[in-house]
N, C-alpha and C. Protein backbone atom coordinates (compact mmCIF):
# COMPACT_ATOMS: atom_id res chain seq x y z
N UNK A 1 35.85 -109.39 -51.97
CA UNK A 1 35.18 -108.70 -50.87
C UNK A 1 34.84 -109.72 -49.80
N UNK A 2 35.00 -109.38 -48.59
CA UNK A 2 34.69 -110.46 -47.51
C UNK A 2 33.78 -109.10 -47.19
N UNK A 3 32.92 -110.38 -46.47
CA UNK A 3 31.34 -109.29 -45.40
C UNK A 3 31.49 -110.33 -44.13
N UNK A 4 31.43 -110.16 -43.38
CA UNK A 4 31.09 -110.82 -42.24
C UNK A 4 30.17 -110.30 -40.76
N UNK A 5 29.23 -111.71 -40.78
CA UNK A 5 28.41 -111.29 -39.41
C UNK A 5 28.67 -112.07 -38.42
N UNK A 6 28.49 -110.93 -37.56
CA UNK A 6 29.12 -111.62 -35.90
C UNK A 6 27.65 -111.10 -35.30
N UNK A 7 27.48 -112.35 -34.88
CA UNK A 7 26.43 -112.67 -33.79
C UNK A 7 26.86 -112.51 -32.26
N UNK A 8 25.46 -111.39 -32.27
CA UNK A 8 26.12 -110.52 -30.63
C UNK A 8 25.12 -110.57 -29.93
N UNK A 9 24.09 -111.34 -30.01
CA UNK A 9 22.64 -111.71 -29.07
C UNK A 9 21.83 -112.80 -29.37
N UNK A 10 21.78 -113.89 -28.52
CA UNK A 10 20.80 -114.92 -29.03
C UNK A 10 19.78 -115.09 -28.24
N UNK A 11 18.52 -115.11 -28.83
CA UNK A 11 17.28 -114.78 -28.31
C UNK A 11 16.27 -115.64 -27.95
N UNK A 12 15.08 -115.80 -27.59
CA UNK A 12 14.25 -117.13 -27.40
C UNK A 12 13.29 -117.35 -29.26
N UNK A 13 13.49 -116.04 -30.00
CA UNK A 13 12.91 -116.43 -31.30
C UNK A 13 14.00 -115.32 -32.32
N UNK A 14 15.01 -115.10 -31.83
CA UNK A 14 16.00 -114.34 -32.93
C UNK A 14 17.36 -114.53 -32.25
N UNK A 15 17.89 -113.54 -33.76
CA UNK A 15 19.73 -113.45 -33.33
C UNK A 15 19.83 -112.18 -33.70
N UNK A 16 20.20 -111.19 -33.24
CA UNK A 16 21.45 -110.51 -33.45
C UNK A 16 22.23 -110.23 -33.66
N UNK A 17 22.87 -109.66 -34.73
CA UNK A 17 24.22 -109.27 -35.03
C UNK A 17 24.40 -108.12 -35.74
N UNK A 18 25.65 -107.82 -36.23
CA UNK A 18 26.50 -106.78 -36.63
C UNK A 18 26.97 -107.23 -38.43
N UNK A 19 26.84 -106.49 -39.23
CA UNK A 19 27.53 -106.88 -40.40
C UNK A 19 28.58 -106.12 -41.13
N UNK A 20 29.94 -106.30 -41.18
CA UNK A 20 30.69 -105.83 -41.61
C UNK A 20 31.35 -106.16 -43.06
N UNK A 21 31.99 -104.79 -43.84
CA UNK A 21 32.14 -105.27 -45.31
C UNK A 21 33.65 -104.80 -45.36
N UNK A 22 34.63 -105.94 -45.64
CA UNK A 22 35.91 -105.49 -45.49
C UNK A 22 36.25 -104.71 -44.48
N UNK A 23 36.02 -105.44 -43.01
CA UNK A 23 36.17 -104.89 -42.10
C UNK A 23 35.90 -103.35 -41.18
N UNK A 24 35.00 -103.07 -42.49
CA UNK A 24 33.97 -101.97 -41.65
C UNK A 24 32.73 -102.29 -41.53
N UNK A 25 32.15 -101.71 -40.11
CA UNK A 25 30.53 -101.60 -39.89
C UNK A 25 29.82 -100.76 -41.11
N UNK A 26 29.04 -102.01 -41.85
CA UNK A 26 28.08 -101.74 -42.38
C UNK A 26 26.74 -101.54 -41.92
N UNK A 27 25.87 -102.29 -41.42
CA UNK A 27 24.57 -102.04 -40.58
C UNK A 27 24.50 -103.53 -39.42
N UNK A 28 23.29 -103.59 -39.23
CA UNK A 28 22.80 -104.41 -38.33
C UNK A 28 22.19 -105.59 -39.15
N UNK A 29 22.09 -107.10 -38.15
CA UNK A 29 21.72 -108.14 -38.76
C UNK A 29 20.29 -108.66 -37.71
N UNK A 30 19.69 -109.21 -38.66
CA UNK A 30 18.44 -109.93 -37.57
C UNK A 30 18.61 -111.85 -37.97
N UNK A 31 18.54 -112.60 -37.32
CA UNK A 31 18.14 -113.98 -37.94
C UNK A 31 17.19 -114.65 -37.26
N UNK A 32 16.76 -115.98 -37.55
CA UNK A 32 16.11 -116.68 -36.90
C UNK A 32 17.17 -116.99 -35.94
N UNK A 33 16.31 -117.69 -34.67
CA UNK A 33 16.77 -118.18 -33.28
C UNK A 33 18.04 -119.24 -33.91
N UNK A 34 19.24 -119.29 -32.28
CA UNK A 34 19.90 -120.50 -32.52
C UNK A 34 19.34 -121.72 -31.91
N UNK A 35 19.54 -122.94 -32.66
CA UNK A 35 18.67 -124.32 -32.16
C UNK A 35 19.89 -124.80 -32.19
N UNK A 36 20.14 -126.16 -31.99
CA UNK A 36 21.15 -127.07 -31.79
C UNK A 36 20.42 -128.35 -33.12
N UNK A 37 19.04 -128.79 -32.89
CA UNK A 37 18.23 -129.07 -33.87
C UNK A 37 17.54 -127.88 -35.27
N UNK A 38 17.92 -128.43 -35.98
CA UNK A 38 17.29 -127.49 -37.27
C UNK A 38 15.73 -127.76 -37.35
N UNK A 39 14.62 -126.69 -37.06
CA UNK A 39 13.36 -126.65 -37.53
C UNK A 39 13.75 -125.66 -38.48
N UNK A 40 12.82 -126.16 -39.81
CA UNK A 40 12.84 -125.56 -41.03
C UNK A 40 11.92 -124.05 -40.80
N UNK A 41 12.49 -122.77 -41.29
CA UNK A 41 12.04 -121.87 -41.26
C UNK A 41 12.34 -120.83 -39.79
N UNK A 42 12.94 -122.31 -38.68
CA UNK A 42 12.65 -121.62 -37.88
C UNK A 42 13.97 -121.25 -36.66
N UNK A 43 15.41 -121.77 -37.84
CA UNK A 43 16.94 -121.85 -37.13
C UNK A 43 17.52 -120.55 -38.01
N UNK A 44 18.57 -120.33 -37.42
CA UNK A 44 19.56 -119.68 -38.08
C UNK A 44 20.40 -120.63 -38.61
N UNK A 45 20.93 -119.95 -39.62
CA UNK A 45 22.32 -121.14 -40.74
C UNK A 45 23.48 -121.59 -39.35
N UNK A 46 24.17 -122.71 -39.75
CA UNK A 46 25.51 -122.52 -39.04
C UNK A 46 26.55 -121.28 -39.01
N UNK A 47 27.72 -121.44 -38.60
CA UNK A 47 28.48 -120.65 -38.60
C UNK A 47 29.49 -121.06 -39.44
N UNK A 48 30.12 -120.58 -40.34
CA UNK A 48 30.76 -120.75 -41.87
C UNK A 48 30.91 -119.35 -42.89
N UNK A 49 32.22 -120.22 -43.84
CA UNK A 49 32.61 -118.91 -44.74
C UNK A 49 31.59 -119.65 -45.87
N UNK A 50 30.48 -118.50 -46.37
CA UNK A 50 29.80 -118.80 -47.95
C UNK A 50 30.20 -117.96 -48.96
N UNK A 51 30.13 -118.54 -50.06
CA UNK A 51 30.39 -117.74 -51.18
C UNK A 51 28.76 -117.32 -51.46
N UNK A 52 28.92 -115.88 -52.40
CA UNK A 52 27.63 -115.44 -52.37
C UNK A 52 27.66 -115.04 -54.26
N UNK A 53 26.18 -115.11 -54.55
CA UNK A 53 26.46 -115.54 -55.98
C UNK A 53 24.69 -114.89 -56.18
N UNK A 54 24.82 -114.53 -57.56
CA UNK A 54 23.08 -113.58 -57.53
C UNK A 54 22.33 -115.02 -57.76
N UNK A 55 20.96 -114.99 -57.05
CA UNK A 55 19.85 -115.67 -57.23
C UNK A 55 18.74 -115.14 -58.35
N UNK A 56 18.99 -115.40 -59.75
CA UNK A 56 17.91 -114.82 -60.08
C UNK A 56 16.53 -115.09 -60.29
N UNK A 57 15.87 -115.79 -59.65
CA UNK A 57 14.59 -116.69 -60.04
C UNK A 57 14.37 -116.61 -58.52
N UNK A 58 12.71 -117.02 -58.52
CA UNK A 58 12.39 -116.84 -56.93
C UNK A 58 11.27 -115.45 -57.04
N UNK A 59 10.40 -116.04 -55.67
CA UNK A 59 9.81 -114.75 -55.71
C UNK A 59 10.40 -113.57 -55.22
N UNK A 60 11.21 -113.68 -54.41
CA UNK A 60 12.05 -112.49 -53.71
C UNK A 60 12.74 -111.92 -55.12
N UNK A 61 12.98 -112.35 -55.99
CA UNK A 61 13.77 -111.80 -57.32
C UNK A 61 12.70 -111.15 -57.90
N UNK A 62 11.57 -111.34 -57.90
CA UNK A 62 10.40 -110.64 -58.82
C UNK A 62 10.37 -109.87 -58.25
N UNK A 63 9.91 -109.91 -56.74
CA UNK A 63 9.68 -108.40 -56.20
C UNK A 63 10.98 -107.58 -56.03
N UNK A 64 11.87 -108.01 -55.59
CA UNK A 64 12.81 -106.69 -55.87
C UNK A 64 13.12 -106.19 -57.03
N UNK A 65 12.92 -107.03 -57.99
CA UNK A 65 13.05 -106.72 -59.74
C UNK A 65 12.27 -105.39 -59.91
N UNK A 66 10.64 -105.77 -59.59
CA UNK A 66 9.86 -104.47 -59.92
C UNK A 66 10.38 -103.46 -58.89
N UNK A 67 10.62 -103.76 -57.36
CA UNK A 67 10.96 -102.81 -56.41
C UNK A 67 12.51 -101.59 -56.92
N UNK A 68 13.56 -102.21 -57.13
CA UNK A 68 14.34 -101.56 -57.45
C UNK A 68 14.53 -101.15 -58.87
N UNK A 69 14.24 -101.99 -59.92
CA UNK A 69 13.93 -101.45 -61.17
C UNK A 69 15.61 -101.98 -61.97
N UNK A 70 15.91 -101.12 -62.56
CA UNK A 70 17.33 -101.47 -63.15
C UNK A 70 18.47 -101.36 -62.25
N UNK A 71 18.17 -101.59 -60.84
CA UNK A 71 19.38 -101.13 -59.96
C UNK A 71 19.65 -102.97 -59.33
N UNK A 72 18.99 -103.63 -59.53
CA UNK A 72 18.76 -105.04 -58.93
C UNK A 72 19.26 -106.11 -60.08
N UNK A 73 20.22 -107.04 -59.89
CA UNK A 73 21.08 -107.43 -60.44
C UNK A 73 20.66 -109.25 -60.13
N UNK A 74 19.92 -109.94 -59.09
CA UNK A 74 19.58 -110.81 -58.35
C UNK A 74 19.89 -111.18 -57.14
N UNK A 75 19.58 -111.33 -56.27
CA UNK A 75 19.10 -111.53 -54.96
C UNK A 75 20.56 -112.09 -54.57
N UNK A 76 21.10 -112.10 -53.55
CA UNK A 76 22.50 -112.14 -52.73
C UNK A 76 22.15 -113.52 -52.07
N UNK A 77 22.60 -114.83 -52.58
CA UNK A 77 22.43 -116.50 -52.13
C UNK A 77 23.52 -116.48 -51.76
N UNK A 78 23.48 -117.12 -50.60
CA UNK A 78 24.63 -117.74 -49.52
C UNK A 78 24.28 -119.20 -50.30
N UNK A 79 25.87 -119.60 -50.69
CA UNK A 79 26.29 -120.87 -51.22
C UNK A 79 26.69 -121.82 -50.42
N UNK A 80 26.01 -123.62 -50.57
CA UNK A 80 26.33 -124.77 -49.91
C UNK A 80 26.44 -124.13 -48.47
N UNK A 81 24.99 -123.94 -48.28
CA UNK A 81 25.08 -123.78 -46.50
C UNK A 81 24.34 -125.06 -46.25
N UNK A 82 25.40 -125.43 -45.30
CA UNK A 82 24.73 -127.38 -44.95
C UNK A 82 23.25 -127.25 -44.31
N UNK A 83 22.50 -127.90 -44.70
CA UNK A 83 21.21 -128.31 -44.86
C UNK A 83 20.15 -127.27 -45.03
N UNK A 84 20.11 -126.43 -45.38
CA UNK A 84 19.61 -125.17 -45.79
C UNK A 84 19.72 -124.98 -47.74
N UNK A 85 18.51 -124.16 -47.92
CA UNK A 85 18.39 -123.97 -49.47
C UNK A 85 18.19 -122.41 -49.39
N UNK A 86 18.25 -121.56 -50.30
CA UNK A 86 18.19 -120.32 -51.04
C UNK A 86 18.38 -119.35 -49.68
N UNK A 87 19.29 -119.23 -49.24
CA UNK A 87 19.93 -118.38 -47.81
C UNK A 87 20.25 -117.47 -48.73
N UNK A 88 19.01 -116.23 -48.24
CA UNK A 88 19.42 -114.84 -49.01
C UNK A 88 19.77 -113.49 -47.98
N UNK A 89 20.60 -112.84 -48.18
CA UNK A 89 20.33 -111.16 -47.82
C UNK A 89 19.14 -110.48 -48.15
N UNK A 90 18.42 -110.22 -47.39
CA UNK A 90 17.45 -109.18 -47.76
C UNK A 90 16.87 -108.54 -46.75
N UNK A 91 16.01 -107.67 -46.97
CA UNK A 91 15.32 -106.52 -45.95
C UNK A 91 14.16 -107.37 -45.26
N UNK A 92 13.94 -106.55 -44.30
CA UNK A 92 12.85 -107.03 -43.25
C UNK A 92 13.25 -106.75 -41.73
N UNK A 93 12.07 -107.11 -41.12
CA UNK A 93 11.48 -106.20 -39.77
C UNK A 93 12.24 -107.00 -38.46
N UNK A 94 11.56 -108.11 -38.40
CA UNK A 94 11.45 -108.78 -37.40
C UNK A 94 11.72 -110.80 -38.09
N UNK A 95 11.96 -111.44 -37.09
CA UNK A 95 12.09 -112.46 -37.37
C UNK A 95 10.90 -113.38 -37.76
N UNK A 96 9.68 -112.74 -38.28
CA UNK A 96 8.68 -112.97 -38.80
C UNK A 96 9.06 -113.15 -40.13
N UNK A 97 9.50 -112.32 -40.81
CA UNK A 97 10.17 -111.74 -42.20
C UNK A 97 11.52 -112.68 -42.87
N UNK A 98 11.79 -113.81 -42.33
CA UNK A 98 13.25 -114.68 -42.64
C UNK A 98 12.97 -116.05 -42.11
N UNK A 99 12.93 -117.02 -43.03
CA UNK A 99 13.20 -118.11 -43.17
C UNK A 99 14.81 -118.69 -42.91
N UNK A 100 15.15 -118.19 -42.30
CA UNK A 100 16.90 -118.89 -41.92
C UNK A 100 17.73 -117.46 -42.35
N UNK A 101 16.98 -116.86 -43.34
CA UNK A 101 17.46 -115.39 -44.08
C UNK A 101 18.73 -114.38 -43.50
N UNK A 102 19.30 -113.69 -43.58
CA UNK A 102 19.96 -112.81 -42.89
C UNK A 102 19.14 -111.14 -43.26
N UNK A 103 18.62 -110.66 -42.45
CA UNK A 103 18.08 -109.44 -42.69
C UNK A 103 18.99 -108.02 -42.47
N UNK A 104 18.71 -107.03 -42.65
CA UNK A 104 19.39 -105.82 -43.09
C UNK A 104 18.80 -104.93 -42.43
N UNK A 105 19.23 -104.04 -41.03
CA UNK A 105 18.65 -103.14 -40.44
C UNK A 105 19.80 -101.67 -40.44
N UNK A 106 19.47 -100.86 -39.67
CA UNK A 106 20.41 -99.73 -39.48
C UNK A 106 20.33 -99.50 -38.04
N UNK A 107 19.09 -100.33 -37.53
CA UNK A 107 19.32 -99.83 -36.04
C UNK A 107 18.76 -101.32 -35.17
N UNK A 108 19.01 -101.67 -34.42
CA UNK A 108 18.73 -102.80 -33.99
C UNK A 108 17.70 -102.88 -32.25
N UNK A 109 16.96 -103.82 -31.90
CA UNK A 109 16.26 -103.80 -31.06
C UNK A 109 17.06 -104.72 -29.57
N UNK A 110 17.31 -104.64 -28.38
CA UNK A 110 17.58 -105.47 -28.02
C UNK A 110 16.86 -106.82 -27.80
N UNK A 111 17.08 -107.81 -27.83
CA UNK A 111 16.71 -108.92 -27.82
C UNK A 111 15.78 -109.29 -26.04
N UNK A 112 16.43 -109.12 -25.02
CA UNK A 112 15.92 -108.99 -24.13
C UNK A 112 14.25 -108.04 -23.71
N UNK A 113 14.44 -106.83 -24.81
CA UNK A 113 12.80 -106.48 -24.84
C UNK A 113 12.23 -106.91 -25.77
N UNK A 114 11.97 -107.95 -26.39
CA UNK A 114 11.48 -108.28 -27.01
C UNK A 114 11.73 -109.83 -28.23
N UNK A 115 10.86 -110.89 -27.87
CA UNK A 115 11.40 -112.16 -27.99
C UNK A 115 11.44 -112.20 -30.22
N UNK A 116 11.10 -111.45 -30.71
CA UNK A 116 10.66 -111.07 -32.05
C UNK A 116 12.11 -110.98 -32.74
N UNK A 117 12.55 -109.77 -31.82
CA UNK A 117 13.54 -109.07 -32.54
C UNK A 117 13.33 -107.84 -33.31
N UNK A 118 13.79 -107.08 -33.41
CA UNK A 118 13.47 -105.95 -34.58
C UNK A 118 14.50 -105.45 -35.14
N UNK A 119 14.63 -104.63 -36.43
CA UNK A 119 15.51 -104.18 -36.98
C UNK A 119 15.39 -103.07 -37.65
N UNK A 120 15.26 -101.75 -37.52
CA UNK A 120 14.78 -100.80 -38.38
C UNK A 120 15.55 -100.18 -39.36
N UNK A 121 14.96 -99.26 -40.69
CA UNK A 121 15.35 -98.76 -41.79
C UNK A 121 15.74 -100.12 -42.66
N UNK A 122 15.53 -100.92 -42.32
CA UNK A 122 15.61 -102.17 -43.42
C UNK A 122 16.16 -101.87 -44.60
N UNK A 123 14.79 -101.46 -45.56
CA UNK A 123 15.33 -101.44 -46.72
C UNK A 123 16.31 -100.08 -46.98
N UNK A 124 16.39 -98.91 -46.53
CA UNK A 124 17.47 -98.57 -46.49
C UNK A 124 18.81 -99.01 -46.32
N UNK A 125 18.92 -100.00 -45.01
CA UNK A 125 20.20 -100.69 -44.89
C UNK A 125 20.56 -101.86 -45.91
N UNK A 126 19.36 -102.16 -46.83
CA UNK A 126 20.00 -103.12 -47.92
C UNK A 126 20.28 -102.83 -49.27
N UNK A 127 19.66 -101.29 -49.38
CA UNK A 127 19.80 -100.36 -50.62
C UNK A 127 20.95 -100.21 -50.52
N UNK A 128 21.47 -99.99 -49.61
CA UNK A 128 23.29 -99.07 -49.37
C UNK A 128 24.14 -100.47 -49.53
N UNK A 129 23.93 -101.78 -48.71
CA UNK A 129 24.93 -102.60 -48.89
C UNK A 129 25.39 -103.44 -50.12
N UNK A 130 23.50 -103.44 -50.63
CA UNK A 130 23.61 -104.09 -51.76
C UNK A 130 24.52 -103.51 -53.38
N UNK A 131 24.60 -102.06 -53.17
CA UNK A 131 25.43 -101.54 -54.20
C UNK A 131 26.63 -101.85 -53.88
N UNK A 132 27.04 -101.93 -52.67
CA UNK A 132 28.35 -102.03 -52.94
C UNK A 132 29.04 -103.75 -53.25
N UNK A 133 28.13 -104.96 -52.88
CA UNK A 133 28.39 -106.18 -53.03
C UNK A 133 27.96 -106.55 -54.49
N UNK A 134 26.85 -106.19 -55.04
CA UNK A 134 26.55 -105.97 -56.39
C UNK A 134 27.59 -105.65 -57.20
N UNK A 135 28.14 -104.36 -56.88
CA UNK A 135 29.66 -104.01 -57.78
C UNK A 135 30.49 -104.99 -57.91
N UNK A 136 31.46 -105.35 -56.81
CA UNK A 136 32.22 -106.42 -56.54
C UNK A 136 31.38 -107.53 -57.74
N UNK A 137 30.33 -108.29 -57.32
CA UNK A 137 30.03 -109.62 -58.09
C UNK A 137 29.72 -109.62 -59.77
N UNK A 138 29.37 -108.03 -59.89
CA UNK A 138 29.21 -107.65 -61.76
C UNK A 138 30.87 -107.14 -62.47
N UNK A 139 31.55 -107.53 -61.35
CA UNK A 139 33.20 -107.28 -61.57
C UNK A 139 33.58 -108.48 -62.21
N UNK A 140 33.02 -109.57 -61.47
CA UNK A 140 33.34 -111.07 -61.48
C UNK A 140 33.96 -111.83 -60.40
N UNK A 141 34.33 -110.55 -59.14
CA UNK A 141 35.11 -110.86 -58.13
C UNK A 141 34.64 -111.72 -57.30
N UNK A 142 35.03 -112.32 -56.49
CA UNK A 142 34.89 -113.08 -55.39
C UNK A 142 34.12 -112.45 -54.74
N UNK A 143 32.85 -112.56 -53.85
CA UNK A 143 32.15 -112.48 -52.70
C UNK A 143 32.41 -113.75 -51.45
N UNK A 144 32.40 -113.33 -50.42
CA UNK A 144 32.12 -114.48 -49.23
C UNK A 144 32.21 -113.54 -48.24
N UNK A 145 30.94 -114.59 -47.36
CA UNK A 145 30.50 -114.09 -46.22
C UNK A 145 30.45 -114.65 -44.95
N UNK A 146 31.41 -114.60 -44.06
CA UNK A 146 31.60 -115.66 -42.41
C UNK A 146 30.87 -115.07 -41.63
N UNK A 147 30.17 -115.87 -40.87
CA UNK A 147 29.01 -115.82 -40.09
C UNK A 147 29.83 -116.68 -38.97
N UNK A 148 29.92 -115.34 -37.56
CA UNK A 148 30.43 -115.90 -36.48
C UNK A 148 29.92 -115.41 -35.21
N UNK A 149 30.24 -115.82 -33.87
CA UNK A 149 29.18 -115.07 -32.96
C UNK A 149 30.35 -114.44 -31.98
N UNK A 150 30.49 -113.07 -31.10
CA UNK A 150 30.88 -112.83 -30.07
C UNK A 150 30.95 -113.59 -29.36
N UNK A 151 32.25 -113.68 -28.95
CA UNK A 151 32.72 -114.98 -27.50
C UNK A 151 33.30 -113.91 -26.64
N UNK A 152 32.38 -113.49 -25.31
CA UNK A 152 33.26 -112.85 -24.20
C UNK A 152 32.97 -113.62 -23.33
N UNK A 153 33.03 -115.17 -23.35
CA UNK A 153 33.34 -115.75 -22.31
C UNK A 153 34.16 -117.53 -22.55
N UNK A 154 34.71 -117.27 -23.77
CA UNK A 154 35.47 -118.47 -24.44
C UNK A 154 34.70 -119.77 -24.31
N UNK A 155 33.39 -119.74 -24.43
CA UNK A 155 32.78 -120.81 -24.47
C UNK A 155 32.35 -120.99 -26.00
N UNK A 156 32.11 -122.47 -26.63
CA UNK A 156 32.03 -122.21 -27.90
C UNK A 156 30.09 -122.20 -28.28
N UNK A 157 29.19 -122.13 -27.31
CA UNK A 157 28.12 -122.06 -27.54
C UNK A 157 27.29 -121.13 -26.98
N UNK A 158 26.59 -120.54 -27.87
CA UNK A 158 25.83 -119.17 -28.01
C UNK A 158 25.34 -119.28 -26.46
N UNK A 159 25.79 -118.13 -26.23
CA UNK A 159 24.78 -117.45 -24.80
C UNK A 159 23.74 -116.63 -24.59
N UNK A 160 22.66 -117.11 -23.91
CA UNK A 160 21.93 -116.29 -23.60
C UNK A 160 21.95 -115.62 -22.19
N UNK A 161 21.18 -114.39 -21.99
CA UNK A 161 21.29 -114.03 -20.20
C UNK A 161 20.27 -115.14 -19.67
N UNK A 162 20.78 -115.05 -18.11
CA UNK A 162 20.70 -116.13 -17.21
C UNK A 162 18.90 -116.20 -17.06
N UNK A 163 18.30 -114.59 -17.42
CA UNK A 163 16.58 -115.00 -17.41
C UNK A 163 16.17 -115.61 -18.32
N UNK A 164 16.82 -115.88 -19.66
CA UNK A 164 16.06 -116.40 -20.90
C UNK A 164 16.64 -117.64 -21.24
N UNK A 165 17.53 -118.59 -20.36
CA UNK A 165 17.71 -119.80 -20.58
C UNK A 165 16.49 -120.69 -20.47
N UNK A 166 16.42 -121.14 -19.13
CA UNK A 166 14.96 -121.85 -19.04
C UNK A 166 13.85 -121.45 -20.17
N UNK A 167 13.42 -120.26 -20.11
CA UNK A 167 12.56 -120.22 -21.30
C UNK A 167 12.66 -120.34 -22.37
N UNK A 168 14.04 -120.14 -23.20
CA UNK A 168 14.46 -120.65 -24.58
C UNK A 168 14.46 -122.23 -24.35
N UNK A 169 14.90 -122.65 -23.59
CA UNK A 169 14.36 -124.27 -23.20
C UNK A 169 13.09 -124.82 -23.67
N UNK A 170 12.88 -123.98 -22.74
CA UNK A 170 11.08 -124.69 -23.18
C UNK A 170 10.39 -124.14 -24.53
N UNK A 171 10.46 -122.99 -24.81
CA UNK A 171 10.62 -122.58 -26.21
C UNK A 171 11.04 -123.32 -27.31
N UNK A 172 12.37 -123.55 -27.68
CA UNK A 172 12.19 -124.80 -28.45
C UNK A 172 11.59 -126.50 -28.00
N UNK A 173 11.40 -126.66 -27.19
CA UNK A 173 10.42 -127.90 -27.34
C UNK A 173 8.92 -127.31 -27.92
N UNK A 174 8.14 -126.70 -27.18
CA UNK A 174 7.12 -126.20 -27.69
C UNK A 174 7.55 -125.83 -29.68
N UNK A 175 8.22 -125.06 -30.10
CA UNK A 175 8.82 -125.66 -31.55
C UNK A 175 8.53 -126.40 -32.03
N UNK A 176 9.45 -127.12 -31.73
CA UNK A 176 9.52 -128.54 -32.16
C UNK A 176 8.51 -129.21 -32.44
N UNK A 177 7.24 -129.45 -31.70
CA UNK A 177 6.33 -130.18 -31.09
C UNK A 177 5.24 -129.29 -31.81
N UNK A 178 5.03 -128.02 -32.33
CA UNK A 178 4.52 -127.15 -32.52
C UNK A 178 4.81 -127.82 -34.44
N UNK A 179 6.13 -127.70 -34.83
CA UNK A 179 6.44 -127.94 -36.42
C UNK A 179 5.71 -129.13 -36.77
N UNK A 180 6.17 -130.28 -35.86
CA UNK A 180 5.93 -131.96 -36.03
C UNK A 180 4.61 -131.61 -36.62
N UNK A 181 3.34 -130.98 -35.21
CA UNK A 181 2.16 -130.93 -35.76
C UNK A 181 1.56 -130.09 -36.68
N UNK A 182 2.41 -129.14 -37.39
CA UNK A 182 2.15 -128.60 -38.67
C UNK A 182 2.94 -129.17 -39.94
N UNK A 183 3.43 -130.51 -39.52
CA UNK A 183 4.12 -131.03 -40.45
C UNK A 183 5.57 -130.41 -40.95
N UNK A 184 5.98 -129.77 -40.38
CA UNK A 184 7.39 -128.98 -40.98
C UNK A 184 8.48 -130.20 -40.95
N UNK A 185 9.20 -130.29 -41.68
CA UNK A 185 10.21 -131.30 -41.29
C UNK A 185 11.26 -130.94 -40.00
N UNK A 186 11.52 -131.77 -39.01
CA UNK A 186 12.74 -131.24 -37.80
C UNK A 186 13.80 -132.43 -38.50
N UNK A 187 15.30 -131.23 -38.98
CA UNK A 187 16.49 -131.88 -39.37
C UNK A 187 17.18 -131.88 -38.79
């Protein structure tokens, strides 16, 4: 099974995208912002093919354990994503809700109203995808997932519109400068 997300909005604190499973639209994606510098908690992964493999340990595994009951198999880990640890699929709102994460919506917010991001029916949109990637991996089959962004202008680095440059500018410095003094590591 290939899934792949294409990143179709980059924001001053999210991303946008589309997620497809064997080349059909499955739902909508939310992530953290793109940086060029990695703040922990607070980038999206690179762009790359991962293999995806169940996580079973973790708190996200407990709670969906009790949440879904015998339908939950372990948590969907994106494998050897460079400098990043436990890159999961899962549900959630806004880019409050994901640590580097890829989230699961059905309807998506534009990025321009709003620097957050949003993503609605969440856990609906991860109830539906997750059965079908679950199947595939209790098969024994192969999973992987490429994470790529819309290019309609053949440039190879994420665009934003022309009002939210300067301020994603200054946005990540404030970051940055913001992590240092809460101690976060900047990689």
């Amino acid at each position: 099974m290939k899934i792949q997300v294409v990143r179709t909005q980059f924001g001053i604190d999210a991303t946008n995208g589309m997620m497809f499973i064997d080349g059909k639209f499955e739902n909508y994606t939310l992530e953290d912002q793109y940086q060029a510098v990695k703040v922990m908690h607070e980038t999206c992964i690179p762009e790359g093919t991962y293999a995806i493999k169940f996580r079973k340990v973790g708190g996200f595994h407990a709670k969906y354990s009790a949440r879904y009951k015998n339908a939950h198999y372990g948590m969907l880990e994106l494998q050897d994503v460079p400098d990043f640890k436990y890159i999961l699929i899962h549900s959630g709102n806004t880019d409050e809700h994901t640590s580097g994460c890829i989230l699961t919506g059905n309807s998506q917010q534009d990025l321009d109203l709003g620097k957050d991001g949003m993503i609605g029916q969440s856990r609906n949109a991860y109830e539906r995808m997750y059965k079908k990637v679950a199947a595939v991996l209790l098969q024994g089959k192969p999973v992987t997932l490429e994470v790529s962004k819309i290019n309609l202008d053949g440039s190879s680095e994420p665009q934003q519109s022309s009002d939210s440059k300067m301020l994603h500018a200054i946005h990540e410095k404030v970051t940055r400068i913001d992590s240092k003094l809460r101690g976060k590591p900047i990689i």
